[in-house]
N, C-alpha and C. Protein backbone atom coordinates (compact mmCIF):
# COMPACT_ATOMS: atom_id res chain seq x y z
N UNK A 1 112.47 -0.11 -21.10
CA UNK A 1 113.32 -0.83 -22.03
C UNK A 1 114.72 -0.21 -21.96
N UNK A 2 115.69 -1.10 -21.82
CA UNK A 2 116.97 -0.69 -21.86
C UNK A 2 117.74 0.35 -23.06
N UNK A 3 118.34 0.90 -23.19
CA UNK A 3 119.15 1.28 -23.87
C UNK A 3 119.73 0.59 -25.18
N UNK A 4 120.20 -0.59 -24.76
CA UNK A 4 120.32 -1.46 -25.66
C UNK A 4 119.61 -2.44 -26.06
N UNK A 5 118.19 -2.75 -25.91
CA UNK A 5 117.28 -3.38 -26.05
C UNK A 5 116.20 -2.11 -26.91
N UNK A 6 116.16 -1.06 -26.82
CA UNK A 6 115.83 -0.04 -28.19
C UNK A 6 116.39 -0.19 -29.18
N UNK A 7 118.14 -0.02 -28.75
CA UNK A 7 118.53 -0.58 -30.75
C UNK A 7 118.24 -1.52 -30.79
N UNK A 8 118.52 -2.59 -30.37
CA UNK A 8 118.37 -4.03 -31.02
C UNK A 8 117.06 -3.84 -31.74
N UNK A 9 115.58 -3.22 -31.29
CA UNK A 9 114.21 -3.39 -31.69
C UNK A 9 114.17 -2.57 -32.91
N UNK A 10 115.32 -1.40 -32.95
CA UNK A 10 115.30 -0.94 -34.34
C UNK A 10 115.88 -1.14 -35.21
N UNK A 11 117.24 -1.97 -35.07
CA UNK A 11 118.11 -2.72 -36.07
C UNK A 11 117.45 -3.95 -36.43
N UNK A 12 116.67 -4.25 -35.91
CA UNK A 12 115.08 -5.45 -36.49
C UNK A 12 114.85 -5.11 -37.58
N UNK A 13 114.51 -3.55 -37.52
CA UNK A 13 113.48 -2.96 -39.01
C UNK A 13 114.72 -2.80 -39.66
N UNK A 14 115.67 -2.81 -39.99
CA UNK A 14 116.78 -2.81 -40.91
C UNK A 14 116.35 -3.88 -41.96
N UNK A 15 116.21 -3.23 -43.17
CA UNK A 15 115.59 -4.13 -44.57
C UNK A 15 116.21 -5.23 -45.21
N UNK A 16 118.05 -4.77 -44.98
CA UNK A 16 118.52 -5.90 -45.52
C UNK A 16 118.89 -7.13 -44.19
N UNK A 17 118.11 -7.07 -43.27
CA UNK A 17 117.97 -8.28 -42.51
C UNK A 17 116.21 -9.06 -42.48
N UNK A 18 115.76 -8.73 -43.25
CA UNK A 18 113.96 -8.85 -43.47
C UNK A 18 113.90 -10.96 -43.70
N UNK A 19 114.80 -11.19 -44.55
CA UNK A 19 115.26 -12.76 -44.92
C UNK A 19 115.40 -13.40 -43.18
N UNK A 20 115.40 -12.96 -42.59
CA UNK A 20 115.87 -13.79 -41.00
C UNK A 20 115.23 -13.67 -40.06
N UNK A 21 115.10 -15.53 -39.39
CA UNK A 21 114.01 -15.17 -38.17
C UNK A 21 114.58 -14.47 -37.02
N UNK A 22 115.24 -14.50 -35.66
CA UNK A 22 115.74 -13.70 -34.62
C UNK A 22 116.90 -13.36 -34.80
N UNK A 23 116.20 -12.13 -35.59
CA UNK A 23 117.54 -12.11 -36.02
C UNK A 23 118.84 -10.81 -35.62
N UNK A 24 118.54 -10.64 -34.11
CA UNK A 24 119.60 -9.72 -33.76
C UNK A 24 119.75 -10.77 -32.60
N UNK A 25 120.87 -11.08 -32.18
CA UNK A 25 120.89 -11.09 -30.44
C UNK A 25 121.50 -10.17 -29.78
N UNK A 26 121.89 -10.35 -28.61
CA UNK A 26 122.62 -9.04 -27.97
C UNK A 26 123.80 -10.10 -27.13
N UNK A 27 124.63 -9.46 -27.63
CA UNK A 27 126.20 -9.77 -26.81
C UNK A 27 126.17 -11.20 -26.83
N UNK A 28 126.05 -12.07 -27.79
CA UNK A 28 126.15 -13.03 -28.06
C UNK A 28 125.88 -13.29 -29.38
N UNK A 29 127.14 -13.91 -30.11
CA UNK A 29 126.60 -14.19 -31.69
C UNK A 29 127.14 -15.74 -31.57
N UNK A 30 126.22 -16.27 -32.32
CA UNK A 30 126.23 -17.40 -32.08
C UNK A 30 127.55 -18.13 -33.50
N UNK A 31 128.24 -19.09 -33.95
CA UNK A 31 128.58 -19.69 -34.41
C UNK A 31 128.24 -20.36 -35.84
N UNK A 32 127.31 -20.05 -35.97
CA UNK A 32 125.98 -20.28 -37.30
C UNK A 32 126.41 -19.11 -37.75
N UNK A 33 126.75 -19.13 -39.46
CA UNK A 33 126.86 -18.31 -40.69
C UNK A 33 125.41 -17.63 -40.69
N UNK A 34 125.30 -16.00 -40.85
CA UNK A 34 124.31 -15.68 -41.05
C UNK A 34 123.70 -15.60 -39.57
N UNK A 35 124.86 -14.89 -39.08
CA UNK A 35 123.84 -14.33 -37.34
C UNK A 35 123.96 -13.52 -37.24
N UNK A 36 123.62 -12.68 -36.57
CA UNK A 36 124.01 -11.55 -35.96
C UNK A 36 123.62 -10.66 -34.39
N UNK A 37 124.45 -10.23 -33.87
CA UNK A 37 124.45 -9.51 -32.54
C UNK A 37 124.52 -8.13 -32.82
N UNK A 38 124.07 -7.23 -31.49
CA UNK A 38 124.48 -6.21 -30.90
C UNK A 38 125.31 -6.39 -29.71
N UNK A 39 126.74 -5.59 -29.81
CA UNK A 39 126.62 -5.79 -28.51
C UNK A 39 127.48 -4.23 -28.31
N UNK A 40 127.25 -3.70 -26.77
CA UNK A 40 127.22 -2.81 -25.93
C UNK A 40 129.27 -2.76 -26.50
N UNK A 41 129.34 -1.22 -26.80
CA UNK A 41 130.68 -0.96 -26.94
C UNK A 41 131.45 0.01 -25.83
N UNK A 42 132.88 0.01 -25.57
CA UNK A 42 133.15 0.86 -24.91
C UNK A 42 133.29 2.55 -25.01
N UNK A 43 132.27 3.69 -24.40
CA UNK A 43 132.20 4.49 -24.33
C UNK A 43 133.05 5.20 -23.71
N UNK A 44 134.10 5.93 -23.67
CA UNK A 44 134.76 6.70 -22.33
C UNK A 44 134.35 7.78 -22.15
N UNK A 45 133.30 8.43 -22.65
CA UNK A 45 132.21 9.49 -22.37
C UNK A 45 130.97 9.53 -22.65
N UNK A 46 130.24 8.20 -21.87
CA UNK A 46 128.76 8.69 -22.05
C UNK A 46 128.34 9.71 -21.91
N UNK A 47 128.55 10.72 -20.91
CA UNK A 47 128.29 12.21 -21.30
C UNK A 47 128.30 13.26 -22.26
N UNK A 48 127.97 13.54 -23.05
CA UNK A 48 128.39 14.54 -24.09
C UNK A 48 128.45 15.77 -23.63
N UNK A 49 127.04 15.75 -22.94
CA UNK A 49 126.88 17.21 -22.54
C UNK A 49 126.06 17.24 -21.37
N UNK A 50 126.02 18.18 -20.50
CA UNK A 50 125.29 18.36 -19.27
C UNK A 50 124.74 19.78 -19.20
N UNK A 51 123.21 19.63 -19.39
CA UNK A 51 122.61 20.99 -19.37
C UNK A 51 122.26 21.71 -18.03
N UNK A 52 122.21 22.78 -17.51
CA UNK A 52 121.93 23.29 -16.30
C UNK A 52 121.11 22.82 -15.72
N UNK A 53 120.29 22.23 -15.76
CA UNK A 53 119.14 21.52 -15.06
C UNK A 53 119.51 20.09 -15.07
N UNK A 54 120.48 19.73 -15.57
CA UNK A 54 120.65 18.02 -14.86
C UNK A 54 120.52 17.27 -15.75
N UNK A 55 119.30 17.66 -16.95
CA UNK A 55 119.61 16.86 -17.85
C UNK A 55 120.69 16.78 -18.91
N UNK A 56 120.89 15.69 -19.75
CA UNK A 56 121.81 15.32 -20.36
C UNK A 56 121.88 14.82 -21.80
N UNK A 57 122.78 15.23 -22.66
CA UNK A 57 122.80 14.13 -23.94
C UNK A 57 124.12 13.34 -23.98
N UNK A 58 123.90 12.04 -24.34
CA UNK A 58 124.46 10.82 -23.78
C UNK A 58 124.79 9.80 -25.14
N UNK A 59 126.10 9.15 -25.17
CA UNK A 59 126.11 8.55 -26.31
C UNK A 59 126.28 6.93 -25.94
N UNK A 60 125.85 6.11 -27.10
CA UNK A 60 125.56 4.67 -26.70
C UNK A 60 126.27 4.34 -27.68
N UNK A 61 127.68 3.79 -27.54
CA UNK A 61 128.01 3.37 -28.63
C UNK A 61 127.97 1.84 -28.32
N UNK A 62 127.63 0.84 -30.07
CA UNK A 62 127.77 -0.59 -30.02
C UNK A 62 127.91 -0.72 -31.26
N UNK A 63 128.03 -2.79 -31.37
CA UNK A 63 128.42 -2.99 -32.39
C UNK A 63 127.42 -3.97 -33.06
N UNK A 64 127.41 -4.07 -34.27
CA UNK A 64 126.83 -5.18 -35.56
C UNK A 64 127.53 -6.10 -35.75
N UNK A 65 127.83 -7.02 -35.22
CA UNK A 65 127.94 -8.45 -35.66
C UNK A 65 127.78 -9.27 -36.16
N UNK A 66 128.44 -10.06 -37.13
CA UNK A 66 127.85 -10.74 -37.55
C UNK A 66 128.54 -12.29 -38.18
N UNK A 67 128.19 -13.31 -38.17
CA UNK A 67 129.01 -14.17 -38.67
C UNK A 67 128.49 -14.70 -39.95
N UNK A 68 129.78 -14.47 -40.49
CA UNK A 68 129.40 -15.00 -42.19
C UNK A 68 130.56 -15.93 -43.18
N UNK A 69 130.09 -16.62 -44.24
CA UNK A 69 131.28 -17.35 -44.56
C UNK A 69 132.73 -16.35 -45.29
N UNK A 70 133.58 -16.64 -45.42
CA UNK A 70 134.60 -15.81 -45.68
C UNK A 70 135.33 -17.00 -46.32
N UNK A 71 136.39 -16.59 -47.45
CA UNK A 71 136.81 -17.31 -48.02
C UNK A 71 137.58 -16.99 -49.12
N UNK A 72 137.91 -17.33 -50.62
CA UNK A 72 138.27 -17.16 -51.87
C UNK A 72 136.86 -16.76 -52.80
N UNK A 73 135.61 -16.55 -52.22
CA UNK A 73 134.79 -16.21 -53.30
C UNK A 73 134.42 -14.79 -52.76
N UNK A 74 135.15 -14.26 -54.05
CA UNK A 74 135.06 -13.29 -54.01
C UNK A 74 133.79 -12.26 -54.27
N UNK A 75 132.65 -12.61 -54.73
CA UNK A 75 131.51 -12.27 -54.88
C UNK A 75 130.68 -12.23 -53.60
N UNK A 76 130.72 -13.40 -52.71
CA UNK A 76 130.10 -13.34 -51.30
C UNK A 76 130.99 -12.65 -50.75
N UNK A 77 132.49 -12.33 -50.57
CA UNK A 77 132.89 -11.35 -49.51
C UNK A 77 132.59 -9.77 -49.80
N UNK A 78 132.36 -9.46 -51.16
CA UNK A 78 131.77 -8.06 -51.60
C UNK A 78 130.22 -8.10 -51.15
N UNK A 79 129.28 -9.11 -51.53
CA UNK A 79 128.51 -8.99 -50.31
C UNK A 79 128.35 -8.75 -48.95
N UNK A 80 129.01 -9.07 -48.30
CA UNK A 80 129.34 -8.98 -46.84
C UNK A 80 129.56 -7.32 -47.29
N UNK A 81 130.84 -6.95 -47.79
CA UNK A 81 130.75 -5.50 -47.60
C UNK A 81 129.85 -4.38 -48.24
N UNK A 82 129.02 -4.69 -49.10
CA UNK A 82 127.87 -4.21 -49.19
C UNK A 82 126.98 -4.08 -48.33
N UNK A 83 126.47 -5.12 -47.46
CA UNK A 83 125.61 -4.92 -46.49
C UNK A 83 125.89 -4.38 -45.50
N UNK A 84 127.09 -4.10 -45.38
CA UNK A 84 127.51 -3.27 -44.15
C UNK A 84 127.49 -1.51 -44.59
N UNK A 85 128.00 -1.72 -45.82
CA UNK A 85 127.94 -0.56 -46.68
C UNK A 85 126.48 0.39 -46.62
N UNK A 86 125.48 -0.40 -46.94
CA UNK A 86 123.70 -0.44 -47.25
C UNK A 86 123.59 -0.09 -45.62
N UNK A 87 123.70 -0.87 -44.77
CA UNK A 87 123.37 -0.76 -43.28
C UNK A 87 123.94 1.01 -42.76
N UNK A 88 125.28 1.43 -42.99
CA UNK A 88 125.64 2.61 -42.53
C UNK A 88 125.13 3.50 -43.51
N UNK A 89 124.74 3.68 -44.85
CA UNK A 89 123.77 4.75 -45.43
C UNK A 89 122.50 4.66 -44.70
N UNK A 90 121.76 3.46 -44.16
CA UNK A 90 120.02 3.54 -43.55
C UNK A 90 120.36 4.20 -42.27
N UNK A 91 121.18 3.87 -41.59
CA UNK A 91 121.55 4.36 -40.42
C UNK A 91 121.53 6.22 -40.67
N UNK A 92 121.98 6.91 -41.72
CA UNK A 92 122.34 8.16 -42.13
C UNK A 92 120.57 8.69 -42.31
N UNK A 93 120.09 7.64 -43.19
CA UNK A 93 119.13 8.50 -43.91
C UNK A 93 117.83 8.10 -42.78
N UNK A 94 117.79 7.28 -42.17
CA UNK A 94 117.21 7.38 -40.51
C UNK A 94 117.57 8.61 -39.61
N UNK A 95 118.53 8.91 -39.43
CA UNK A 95 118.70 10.27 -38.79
C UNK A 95 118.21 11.51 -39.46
N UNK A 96 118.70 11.31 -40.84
CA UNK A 96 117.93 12.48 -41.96
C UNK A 96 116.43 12.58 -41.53
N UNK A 97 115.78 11.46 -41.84
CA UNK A 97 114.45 11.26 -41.35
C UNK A 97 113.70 10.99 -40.49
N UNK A 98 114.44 11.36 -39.23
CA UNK A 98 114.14 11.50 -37.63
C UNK A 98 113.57 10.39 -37.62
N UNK A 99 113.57 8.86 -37.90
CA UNK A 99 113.68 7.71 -38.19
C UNK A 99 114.12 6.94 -37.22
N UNK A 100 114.18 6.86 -35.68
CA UNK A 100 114.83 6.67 -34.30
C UNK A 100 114.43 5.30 -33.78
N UNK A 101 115.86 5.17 -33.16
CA UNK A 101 115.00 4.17 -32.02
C UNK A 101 113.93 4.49 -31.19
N UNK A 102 112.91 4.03 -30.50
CA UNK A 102 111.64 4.57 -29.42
C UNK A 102 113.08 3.88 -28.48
N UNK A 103 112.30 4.90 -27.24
CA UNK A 103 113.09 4.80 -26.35
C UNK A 103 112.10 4.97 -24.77
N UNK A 104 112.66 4.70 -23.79
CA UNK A 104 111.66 4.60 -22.43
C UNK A 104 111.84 6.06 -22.29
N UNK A 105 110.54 6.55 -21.92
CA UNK A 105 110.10 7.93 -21.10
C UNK A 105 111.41 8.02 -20.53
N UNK A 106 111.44 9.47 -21.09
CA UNK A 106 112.45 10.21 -20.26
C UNK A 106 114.07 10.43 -20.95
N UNK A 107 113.45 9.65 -22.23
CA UNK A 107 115.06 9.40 -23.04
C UNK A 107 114.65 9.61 -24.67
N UNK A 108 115.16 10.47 -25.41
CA UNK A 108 114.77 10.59 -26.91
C UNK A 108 116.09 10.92 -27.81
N UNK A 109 116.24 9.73 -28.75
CA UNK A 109 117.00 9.50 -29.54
C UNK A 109 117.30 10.91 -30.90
N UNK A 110 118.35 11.29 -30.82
CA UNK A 110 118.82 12.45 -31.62
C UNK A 110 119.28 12.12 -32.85
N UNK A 111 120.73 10.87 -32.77
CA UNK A 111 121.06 10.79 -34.04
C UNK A 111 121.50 9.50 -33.79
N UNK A 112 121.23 8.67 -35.05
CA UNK A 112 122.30 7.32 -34.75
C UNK A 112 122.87 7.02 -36.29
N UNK A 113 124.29 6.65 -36.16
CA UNK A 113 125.11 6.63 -37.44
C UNK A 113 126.06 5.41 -36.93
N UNK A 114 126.74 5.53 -38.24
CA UNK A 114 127.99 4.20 -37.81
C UNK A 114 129.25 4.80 -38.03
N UNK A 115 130.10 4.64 -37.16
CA UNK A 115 131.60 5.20 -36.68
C UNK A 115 132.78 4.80 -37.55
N UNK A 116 132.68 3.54 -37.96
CA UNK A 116 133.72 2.69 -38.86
C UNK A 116 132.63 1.61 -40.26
N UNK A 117 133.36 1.65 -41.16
CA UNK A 117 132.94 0.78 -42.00
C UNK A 117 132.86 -0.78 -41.53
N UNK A 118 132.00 -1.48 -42.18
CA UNK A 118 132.21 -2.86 -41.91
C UNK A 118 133.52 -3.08 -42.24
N UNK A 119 133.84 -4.38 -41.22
CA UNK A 119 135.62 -4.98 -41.10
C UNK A 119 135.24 -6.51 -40.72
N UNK A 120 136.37 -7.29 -41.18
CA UNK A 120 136.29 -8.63 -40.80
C UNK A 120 137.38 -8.34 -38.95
N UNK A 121 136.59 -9.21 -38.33
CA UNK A 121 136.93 -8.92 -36.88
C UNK A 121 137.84 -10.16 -36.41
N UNK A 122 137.33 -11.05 -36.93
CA UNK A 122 138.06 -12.72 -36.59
C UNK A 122 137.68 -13.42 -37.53
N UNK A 123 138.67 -14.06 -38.17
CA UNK A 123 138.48 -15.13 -39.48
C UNK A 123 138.80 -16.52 -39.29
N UNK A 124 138.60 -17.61 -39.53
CA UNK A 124 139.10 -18.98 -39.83
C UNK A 124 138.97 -19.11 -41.21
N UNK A 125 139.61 -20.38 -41.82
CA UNK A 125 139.55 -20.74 -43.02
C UNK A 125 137.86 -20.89 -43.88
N UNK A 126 136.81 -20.77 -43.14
CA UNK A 126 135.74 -20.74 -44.27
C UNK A 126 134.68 -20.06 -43.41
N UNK A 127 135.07 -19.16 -42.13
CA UNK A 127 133.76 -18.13 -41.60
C UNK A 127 134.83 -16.55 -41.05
N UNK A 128 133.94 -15.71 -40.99
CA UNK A 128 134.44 -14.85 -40.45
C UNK A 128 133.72 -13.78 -39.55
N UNK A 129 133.85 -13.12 -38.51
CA UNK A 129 132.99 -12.44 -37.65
C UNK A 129 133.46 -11.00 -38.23
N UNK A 130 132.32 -10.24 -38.80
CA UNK A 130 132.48 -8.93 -39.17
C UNK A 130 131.77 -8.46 -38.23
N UNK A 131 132.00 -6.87 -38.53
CA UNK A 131 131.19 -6.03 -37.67
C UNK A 131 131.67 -4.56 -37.54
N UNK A 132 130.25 -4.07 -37.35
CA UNK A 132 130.71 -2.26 -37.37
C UNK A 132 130.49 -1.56 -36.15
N UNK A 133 130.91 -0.86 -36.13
CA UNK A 133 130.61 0.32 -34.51
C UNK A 133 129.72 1.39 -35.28
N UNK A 134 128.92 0.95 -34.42
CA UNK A 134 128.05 2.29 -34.70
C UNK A 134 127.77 3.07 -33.16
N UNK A 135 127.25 4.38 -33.21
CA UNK A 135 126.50 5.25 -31.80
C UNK A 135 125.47 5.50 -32.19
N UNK A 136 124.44 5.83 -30.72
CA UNK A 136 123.66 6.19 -30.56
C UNK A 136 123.84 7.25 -29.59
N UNK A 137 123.08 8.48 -30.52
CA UNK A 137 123.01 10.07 -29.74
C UNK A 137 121.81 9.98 -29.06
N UNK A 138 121.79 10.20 -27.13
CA UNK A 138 120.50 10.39 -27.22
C UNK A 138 120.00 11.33 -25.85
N UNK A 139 118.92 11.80 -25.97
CA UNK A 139 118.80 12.73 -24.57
C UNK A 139 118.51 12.43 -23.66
N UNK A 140 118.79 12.46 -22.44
CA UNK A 140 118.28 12.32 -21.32
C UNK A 140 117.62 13.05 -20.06
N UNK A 141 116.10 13.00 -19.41
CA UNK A 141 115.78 14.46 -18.04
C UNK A 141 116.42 13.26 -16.97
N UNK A 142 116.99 14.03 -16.59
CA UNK A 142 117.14 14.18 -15.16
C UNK A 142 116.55 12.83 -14.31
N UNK A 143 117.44 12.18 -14.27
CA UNK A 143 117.10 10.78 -13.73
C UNK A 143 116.17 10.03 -14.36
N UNK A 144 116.23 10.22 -15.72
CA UNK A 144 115.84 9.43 -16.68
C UNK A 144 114.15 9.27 -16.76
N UNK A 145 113.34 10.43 -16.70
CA UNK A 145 111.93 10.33 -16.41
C UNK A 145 111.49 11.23 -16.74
């Protein structure tokens, strides 16, 4: 399983998405209020660290997407930032509680948190694409096995 096909399977178990059927995609969010993606962010050091023997700890950073209505009501846009809010504390208290993505032999997840608060990313007059950056800390042997 890919890298990014582990988070996606653990941002599934994320509680305040439990209301929705498929409900992550990857690098594609669709146009429909009430979606949401992962998608693969730019890293300029997947490396963190390189241990004498080859293996490695490696960071995955991506993002939460999501499209939702946006507007003058002000009660649904404090929603929106609540759930993003709720999403980067589970993310915290998952790492607290060694709470991880599973990952393919040869790769074990250390820490995963979120980098920036939820933000509106692109708006029109009655939707808007939010979304947060989050990473994933994770280890790697030596050609990944």
């Amino acid at each position: 399983m890919s890298v990014i096909a582990s988070v996606r399977a653990f941002i599934q178990d994320y509680p305040g998405l439990s209301t929705f059927d498929d409900l992550v995609g990857v690098e594609h969010l669709p146009e429909d209020t009430k979606s949401y993606a992962i998608e693969a962010s730019v890293t300029s050091q997947p490396i963190k660290k390189r241990y004498i023997n080859g293996d490695t700890e490696r960071r995955f950073n991506f993002i939460l997407a999501s499209r939702e209505y946006f507007g003058a009501d002000v009660a649904e846009n404090i929603d929106v930032a609540e759930f993003y809010e709720d999403f980067s504390d589970w993310l915290e208290r998952c790492t607290i509680n060694n709470d991880l993505p599973e990952m393919d032999k040869g790769k074990r997840a250390i820490k995963i948190q979120a980098l920036t608060n939820g933000y509106v990313f692109n708006a029109d007059a009655s939707k808007a694409q939010y979304q947060i950056q989050c990473q994933l800390i994770y280890y790697q042997k030596l050609g990944g096995i």
